[in-house]
C-alpha atoms as a PDB file:
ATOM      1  CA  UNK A   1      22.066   8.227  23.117  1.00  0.00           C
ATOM      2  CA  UNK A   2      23.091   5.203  21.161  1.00  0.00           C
ATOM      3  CA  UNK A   3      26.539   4.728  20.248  1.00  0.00           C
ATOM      4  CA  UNK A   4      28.562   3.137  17.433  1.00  0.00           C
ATOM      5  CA  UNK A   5      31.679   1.040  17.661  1.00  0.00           C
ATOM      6  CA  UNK A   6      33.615  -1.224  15.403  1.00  0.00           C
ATOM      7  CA  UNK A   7      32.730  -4.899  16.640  1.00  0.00           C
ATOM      8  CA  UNK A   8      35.298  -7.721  16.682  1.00  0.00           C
ATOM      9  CA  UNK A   9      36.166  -9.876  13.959  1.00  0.00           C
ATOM     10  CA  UNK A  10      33.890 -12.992  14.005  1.00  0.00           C
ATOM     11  CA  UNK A  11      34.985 -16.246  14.151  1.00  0.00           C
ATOM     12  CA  UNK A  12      35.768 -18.508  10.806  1.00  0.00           C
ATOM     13  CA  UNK A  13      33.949 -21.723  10.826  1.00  0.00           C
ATOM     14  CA  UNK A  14      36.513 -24.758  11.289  1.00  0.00           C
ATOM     15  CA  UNK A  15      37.281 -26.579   7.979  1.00  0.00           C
ATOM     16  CA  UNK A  16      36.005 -29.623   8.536  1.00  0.00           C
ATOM     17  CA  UNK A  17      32.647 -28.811   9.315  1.00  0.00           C
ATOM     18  CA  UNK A  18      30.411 -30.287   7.567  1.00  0.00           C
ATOM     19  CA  UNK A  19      28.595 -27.994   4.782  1.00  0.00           C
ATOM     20  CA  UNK A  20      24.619 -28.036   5.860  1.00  0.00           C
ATOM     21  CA  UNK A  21      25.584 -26.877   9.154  1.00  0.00           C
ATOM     22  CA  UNK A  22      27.681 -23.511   7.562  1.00  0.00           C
ATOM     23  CA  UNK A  23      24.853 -23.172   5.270  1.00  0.00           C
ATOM     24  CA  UNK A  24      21.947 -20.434   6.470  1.00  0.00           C
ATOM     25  CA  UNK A  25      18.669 -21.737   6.220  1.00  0.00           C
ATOM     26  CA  UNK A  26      16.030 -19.927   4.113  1.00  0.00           C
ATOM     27  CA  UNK A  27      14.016 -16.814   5.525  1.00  0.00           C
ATOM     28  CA  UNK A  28      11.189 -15.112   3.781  1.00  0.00           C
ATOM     29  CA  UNK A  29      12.669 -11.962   5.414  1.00  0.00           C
ATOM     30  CA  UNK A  30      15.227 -12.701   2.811  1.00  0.00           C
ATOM     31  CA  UNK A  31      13.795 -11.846  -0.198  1.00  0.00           C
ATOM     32  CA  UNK A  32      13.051  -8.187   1.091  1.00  0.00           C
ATOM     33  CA  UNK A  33      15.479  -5.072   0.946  1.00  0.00           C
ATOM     34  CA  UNK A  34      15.235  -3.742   4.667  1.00  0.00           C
ATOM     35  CA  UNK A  35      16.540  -6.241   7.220  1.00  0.00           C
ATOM     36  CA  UNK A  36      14.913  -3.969  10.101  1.00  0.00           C
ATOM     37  CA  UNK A  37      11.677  -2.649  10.644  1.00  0.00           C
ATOM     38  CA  UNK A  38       9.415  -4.140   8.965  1.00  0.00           C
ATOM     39  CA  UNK A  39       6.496  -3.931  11.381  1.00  0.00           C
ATOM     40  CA  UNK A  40       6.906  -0.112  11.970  1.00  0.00           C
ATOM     41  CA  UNK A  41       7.325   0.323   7.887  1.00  0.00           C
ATOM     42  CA  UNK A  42       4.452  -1.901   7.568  1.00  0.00           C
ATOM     43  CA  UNK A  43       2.040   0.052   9.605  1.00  0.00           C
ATOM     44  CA  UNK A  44       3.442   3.159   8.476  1.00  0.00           C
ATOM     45  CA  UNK A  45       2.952   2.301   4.759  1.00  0.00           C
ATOM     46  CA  UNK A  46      -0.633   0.823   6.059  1.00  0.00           C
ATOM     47  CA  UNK A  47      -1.374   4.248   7.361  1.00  0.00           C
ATOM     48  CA  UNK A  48      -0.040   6.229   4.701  1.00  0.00           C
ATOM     49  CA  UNK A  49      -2.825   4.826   1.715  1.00  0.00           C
ATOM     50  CA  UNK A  50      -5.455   4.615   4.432  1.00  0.00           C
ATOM     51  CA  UNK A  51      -5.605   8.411   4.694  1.00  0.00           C
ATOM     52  CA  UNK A  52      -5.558   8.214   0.805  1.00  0.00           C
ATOM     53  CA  UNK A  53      -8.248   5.996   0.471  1.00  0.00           C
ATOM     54  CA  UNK A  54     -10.837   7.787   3.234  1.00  0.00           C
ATOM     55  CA  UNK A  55      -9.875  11.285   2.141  1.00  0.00           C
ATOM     56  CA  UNK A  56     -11.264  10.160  -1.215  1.00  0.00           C
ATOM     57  CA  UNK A  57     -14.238   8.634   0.500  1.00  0.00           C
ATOM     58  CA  UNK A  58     -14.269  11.859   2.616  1.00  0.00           C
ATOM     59  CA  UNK A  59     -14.409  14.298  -0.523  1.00  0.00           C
ATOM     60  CA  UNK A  60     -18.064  13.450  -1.119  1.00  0.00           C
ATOM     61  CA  UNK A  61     -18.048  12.464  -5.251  1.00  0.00           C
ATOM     62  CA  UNK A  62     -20.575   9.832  -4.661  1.00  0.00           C
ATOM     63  CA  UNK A  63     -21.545   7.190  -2.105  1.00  0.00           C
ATOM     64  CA  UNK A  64     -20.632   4.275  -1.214  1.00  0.00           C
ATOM     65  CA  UNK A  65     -16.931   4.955  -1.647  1.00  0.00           C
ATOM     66  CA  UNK A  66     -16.063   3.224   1.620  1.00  0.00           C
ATOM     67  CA  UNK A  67     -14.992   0.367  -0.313  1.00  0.00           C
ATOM     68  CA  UNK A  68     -11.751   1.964  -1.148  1.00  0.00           C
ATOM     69  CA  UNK A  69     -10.466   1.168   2.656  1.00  0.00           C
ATOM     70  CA  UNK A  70     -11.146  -2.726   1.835  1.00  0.00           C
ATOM     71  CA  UNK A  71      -9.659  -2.392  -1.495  1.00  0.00           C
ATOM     72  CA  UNK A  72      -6.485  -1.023   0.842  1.00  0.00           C
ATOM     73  CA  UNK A  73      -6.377  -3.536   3.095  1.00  0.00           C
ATOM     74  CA  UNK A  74      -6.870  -6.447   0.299  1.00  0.00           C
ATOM     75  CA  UNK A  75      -4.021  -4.429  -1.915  1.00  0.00           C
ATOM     76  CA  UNK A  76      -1.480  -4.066   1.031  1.00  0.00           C
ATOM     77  CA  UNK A  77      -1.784  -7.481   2.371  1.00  0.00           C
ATOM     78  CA  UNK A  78      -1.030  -8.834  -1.130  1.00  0.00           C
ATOM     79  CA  UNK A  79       2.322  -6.633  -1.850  1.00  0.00           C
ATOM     80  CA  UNK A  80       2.991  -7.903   1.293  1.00  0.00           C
ATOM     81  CA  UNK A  81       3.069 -11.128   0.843  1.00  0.00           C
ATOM     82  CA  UNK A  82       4.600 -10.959  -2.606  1.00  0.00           C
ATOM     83  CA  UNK A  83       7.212  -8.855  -1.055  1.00  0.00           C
ATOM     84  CA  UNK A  84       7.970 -11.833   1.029  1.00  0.00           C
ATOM     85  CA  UNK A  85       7.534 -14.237  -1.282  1.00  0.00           C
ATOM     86  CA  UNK A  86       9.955 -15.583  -3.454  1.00  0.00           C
ATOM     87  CA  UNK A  87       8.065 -14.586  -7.013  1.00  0.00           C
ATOM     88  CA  UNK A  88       9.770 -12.136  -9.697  1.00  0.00           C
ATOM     89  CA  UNK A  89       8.048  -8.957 -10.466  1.00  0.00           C
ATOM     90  CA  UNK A  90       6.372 -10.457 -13.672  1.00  0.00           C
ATOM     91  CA  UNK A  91       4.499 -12.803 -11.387  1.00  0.00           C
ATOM     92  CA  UNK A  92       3.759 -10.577  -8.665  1.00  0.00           C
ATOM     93  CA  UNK A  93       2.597  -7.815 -10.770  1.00  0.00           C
ATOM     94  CA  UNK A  94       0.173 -10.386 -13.055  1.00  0.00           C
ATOM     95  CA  UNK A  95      -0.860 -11.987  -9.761  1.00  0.00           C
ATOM     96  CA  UNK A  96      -2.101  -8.441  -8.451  1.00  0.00           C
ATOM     97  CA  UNK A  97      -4.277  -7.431 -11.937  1.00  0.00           C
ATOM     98  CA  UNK A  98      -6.588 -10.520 -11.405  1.00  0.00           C
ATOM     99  CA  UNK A  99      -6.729 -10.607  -7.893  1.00  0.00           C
ATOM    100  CA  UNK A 100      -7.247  -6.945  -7.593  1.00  0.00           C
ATOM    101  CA  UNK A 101     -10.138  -6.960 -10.101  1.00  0.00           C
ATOM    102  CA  UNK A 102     -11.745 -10.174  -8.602  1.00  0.00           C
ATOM    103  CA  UNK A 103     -11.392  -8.556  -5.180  1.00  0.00           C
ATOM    104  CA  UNK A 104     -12.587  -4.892  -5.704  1.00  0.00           C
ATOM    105  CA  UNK A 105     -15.639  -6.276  -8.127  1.00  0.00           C
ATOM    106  CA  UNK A 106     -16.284  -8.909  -4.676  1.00  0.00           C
ATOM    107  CA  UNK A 107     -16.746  -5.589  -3.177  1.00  0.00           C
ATOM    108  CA  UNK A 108     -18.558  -3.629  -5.672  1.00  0.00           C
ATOM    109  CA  UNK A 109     -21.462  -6.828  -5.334  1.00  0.00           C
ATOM    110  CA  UNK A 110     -22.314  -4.922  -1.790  1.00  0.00           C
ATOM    111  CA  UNK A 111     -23.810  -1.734  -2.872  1.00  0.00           C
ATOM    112  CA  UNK A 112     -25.993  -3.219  -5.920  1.00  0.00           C
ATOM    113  CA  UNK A 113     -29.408  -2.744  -4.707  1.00  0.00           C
ATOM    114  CA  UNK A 114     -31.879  -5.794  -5.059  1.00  0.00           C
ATOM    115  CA  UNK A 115     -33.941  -3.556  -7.434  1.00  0.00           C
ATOM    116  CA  UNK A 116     -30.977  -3.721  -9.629  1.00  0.00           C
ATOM    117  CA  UNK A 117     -30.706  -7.120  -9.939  1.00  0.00           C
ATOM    118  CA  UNK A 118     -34.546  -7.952 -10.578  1.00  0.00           C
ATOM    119  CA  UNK A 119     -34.372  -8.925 -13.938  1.00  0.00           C
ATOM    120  CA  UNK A 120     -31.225 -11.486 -13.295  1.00  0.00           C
ATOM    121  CA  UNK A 121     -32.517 -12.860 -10.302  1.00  0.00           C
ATOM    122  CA  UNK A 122     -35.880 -13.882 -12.536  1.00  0.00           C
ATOM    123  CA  UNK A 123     -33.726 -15.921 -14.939  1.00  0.00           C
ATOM    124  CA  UNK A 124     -32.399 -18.136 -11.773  1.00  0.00           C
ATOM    125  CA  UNK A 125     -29.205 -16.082 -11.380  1.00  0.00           C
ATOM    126  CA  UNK A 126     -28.113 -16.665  -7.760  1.00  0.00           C
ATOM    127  CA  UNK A 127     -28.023 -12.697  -6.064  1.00  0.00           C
ATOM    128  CA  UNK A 128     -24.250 -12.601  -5.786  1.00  0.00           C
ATOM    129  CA  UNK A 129     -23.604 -13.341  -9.395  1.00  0.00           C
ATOM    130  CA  UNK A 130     -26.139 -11.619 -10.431  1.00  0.00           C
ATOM    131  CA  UNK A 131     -24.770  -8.565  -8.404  1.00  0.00           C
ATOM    132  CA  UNK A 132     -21.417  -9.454 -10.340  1.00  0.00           C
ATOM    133  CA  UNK A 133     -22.865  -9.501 -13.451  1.00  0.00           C
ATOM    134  CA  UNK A 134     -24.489  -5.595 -12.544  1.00  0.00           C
ATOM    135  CA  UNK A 135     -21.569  -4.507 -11.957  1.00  0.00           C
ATOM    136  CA  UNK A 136     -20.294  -5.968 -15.522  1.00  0.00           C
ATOM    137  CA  UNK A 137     -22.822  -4.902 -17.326  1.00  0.00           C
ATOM    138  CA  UNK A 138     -22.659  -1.329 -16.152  1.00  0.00           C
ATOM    139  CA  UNK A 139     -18.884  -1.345 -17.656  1.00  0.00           C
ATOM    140  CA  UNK A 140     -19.526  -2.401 -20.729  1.00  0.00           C
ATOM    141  CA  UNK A 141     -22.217  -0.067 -21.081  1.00  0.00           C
ATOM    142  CA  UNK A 142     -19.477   2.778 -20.081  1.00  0.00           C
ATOM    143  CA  UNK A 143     -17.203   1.039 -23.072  1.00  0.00           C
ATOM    144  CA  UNK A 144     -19.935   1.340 -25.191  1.00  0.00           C
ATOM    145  CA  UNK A 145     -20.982   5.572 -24.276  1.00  0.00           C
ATOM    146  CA  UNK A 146     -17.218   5.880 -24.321  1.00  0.00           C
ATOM    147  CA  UNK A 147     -16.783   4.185 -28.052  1.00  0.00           C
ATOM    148  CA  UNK A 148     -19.993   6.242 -29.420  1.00  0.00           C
ATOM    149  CA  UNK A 149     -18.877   9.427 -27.346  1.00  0.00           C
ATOM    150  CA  UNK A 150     -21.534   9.974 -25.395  1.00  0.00           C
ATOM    151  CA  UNK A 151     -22.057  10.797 -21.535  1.00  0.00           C
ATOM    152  CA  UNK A 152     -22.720   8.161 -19.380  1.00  0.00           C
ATOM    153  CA  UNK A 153     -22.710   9.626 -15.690  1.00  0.00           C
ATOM    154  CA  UNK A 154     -22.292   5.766 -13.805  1.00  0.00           C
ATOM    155  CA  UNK A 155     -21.443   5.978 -10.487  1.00  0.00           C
ATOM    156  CA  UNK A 156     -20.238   2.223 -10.230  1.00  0.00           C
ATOM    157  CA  UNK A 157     -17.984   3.002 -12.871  1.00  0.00           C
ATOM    158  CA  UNK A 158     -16.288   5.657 -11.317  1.00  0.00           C
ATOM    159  CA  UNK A 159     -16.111   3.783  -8.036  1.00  0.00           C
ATOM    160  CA  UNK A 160     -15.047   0.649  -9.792  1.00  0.00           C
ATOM    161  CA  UNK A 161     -11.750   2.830 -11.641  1.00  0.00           C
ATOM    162  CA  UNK A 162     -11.132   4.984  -8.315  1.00  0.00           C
ATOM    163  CA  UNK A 163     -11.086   1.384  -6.009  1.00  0.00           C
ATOM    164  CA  UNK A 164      -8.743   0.261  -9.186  1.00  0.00           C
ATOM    165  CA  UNK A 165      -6.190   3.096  -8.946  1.00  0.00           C
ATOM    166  CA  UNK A 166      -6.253   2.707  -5.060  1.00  0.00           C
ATOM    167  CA  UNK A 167      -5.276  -1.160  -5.039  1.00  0.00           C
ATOM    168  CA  UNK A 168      -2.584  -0.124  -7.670  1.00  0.00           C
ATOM    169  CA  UNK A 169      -1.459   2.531  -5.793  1.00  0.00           C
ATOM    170  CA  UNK A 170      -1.187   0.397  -2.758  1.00  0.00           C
ATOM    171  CA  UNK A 171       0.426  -2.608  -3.800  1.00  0.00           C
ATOM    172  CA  UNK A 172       2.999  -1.092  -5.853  1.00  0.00           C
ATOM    173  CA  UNK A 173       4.165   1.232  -3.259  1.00  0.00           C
ATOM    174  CA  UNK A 174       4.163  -1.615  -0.526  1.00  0.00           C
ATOM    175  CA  UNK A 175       6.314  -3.521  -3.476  1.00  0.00           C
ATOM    176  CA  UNK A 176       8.626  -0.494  -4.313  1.00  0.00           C
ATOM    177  CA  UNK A 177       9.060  -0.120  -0.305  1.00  0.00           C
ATOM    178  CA  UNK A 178       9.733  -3.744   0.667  1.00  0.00           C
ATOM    179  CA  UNK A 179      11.179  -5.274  -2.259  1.00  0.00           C
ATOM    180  CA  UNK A 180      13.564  -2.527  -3.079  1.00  0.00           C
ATOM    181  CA  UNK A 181      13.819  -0.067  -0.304  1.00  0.00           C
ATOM    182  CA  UNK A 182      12.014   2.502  -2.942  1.00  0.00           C
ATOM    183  CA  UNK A 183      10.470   4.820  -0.474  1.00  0.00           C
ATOM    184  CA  UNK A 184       9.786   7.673  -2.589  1.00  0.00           C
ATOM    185  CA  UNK A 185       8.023   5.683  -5.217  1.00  0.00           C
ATOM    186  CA  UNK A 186       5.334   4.520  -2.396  1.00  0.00           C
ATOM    187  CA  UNK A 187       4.871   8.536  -1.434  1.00  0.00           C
ATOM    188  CA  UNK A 188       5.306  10.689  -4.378  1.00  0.00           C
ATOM    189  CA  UNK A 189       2.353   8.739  -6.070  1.00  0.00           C
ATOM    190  CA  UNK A 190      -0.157   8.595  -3.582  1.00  0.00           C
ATOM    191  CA  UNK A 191       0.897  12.532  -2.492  1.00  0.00           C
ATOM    192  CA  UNK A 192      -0.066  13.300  -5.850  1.00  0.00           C
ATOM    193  CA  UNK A 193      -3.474  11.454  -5.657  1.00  0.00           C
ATOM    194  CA  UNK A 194      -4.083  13.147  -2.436  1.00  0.00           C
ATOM    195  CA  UNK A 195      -3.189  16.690  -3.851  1.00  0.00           C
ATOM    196  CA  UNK A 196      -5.469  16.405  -6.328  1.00  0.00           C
ATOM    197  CA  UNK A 197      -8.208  15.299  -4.107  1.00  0.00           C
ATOM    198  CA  UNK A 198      -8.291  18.059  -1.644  1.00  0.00           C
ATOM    199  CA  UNK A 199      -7.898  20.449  -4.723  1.00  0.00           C
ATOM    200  CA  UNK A 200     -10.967  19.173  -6.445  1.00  0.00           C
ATOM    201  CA  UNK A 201     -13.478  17.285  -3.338  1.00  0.00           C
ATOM    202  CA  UNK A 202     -16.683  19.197  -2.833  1.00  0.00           C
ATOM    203  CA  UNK A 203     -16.228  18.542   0.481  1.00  0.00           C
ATOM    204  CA  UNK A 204     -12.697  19.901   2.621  1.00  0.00           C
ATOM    205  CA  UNK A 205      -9.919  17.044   3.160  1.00  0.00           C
ATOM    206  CA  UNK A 206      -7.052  19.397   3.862  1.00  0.00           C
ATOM    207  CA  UNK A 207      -6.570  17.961   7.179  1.00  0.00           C
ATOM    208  CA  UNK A 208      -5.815  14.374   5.261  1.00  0.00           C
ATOM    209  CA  UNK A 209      -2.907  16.217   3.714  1.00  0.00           C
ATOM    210  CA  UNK A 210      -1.268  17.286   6.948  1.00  0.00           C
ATOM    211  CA  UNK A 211      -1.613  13.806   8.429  1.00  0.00           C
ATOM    212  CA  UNK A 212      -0.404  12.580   5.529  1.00  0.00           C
ATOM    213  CA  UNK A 213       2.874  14.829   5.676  1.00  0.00           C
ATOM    214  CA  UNK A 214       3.388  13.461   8.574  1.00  0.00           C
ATOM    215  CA  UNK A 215       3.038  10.099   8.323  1.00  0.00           C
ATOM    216  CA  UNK A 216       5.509  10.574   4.904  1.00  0.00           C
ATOM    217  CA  UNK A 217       8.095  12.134   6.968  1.00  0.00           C
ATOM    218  CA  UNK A 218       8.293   9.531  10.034  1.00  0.00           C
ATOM    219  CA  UNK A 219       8.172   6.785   7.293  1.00  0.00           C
ATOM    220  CA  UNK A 220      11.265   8.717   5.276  1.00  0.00           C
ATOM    221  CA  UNK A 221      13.073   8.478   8.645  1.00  0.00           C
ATOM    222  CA  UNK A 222      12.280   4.986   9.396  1.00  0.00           C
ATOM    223  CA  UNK A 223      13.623   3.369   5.932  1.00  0.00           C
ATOM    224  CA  UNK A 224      16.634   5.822   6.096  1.00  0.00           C
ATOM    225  CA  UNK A 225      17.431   4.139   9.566  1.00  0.00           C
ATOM    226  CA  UNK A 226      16.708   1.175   8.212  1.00  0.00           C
ATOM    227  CA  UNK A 227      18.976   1.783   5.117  1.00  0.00           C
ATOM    228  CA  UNK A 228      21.867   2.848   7.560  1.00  0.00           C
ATOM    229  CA  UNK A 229      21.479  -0.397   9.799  1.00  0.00           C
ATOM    230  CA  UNK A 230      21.564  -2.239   6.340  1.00  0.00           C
ATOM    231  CA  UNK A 231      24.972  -0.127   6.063  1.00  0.00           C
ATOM    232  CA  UNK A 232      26.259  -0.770   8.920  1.00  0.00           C
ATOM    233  CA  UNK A 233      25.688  -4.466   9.494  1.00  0.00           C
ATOM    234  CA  UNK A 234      27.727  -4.993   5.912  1.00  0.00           C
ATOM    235  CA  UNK A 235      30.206  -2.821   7.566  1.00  0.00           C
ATOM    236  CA  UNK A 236      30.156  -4.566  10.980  1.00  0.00           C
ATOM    237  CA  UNK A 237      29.488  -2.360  12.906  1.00  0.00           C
ATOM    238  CA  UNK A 238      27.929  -2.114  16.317  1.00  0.00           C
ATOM    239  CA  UNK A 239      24.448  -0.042  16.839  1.00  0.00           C
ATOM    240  CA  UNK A 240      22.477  -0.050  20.184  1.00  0.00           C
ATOM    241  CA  UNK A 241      18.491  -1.816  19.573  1.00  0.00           C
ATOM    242  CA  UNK A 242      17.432   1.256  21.222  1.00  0.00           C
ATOM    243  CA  UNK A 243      18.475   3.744  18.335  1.00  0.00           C
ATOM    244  CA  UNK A 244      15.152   3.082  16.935  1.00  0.00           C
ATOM    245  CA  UNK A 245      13.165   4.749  19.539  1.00  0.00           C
ATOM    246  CA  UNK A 246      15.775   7.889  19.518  1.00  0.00           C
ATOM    247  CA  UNK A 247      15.437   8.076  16.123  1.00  0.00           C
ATOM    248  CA  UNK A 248      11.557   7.927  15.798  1.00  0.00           C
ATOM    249  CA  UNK A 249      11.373  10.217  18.537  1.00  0.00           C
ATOM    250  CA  UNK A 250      13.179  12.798  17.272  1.00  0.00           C
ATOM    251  CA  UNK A 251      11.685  12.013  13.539  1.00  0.00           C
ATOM    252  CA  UNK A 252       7.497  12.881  15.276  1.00  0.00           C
ATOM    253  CA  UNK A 253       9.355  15.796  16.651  1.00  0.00           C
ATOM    254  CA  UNK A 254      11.404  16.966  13.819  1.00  0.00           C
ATOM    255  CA  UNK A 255       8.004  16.714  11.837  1.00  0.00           C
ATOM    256  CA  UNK A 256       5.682  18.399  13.747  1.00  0.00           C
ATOM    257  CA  UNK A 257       7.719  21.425  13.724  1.00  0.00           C
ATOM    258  CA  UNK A 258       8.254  21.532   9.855  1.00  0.00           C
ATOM    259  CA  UNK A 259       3.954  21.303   9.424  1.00  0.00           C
ATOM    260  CA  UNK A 260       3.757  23.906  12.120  1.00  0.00           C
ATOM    261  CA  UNK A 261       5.957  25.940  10.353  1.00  0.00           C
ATOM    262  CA  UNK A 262       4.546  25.185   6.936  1.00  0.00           C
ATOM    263  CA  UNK A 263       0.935  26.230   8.338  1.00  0.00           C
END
């Protein structure tokens, strides 16, 4: 078992040396709350809105909805990298609007048929714009029903505002996690999401929850570890590497018995 023990005081840096030597270079790993972890977290978190995004896909609303696991990848690979980065919220936050809807309407041009796009590709539209423009059309159209209040059953629509809520969902827990050390903000949202889902899917997606309550409950151990390392590095204090491995052990353990009992 790991142990803990004050470490020695450490050495002051002689007067005269010379300043850009004391002075710590720059680290991306800097600008992000957790100091360890990040690759465990990372996949964790990764897992976490990939059950999200398939159990939606898995519910059976309409087709096509594999998208949504693309629109996770592109979302978590962004907050990652704005995590890292050295850009305020304001930035990161605008940065992930336009990107988001550039990337999940890039998507959305796969599943327009060439039937659809007929009349565009007549006028000398090349297909992938002209798939864009589909897709465009077919919200404004939705505006339009929802202005006049009257139905308008689109499927790209709803795939369009479910792949929307997934990328936000995504990148603003993978924000909340990394840039503040907000885990509960990155799992109470998407919990909800999920929740809803398996209540409402015509199709049954309770096994997404469990795996899901899993994942939540190793990842809630691995940030608190990582919050108490945070702790205890301020504190100087000494903690074996190999704490990690006791503590995710015991965390898969600890949370297999809880869904056991909960089922």
């Amino acid at each position: 078992m790991a142990t803990i023990a004050t470490t020695p005081p450490s050495t002051a840096v002689p007067s005269g040396t010379p300043t850009s030597t004391r002075r710590r270079r720059f680290h991306y790993s800097d600008n992000v709350y957790f100091l360890d972890g990040h690759v465990v977290i990372g996949i964790l978190l990764l897992l976490l809105y990939l059950i999200v995004a398939v159990s939606l896909d898995a519910a059976g609303y309409v087709g096509n909805m594999t998208l949504l696991v693309w629109t996770t990848l592109g979302a978590f690979v962004l907050g990652l990298l704005m995590s890292f980065s050295r850009f305020d919220g304001f930035f990161a936050l605008s940065h992930s609007l336009f990107t988001g809807l550039a990337w999940i309407l890039f998507l959305m041009t796969n599943i327009v048929s060439s039937d659809e796009i007929a009349p565009f590709i007549s006028n000398g539209i090349p297909p992938l714009q002209a798939k864009a423009y589909f897709v465009l059309l077919q919200w404004l159209n939705w505006v339009e029903s929802a202005v006049n209040q009257t139905a308008n059953a689109d499927n790209y629509v709803f795939i369009f505002e479910i792949a929307f809520l997934i990328w936000w969902l995504t990148f603003l827990g993978v924000w909340a996690v990394f840039r503040y050390g907000y885990t509960w903000r990155a799992i109470v949202p998407a919990g909800v999401v999920l929740v809803i889902n398996t209540y409402y899917a015509p199709e049954s997606v309770l096994a997404f929850l469990v795996v899901f309550s899993l994942v939540a409950l190793v990842l809630l151990v691995r940030t608190n570890l990582a919050e108490r390392q945070l702790r205890w590095r301020e504190q100087h204090i000494y903690f074996s590497p190999d704490i990690t491995l006791d503590f995710m052990r015991n965390a898969l353990i600890y949370s297999v018995i809880v869904l056991a009992i909960a089922w």
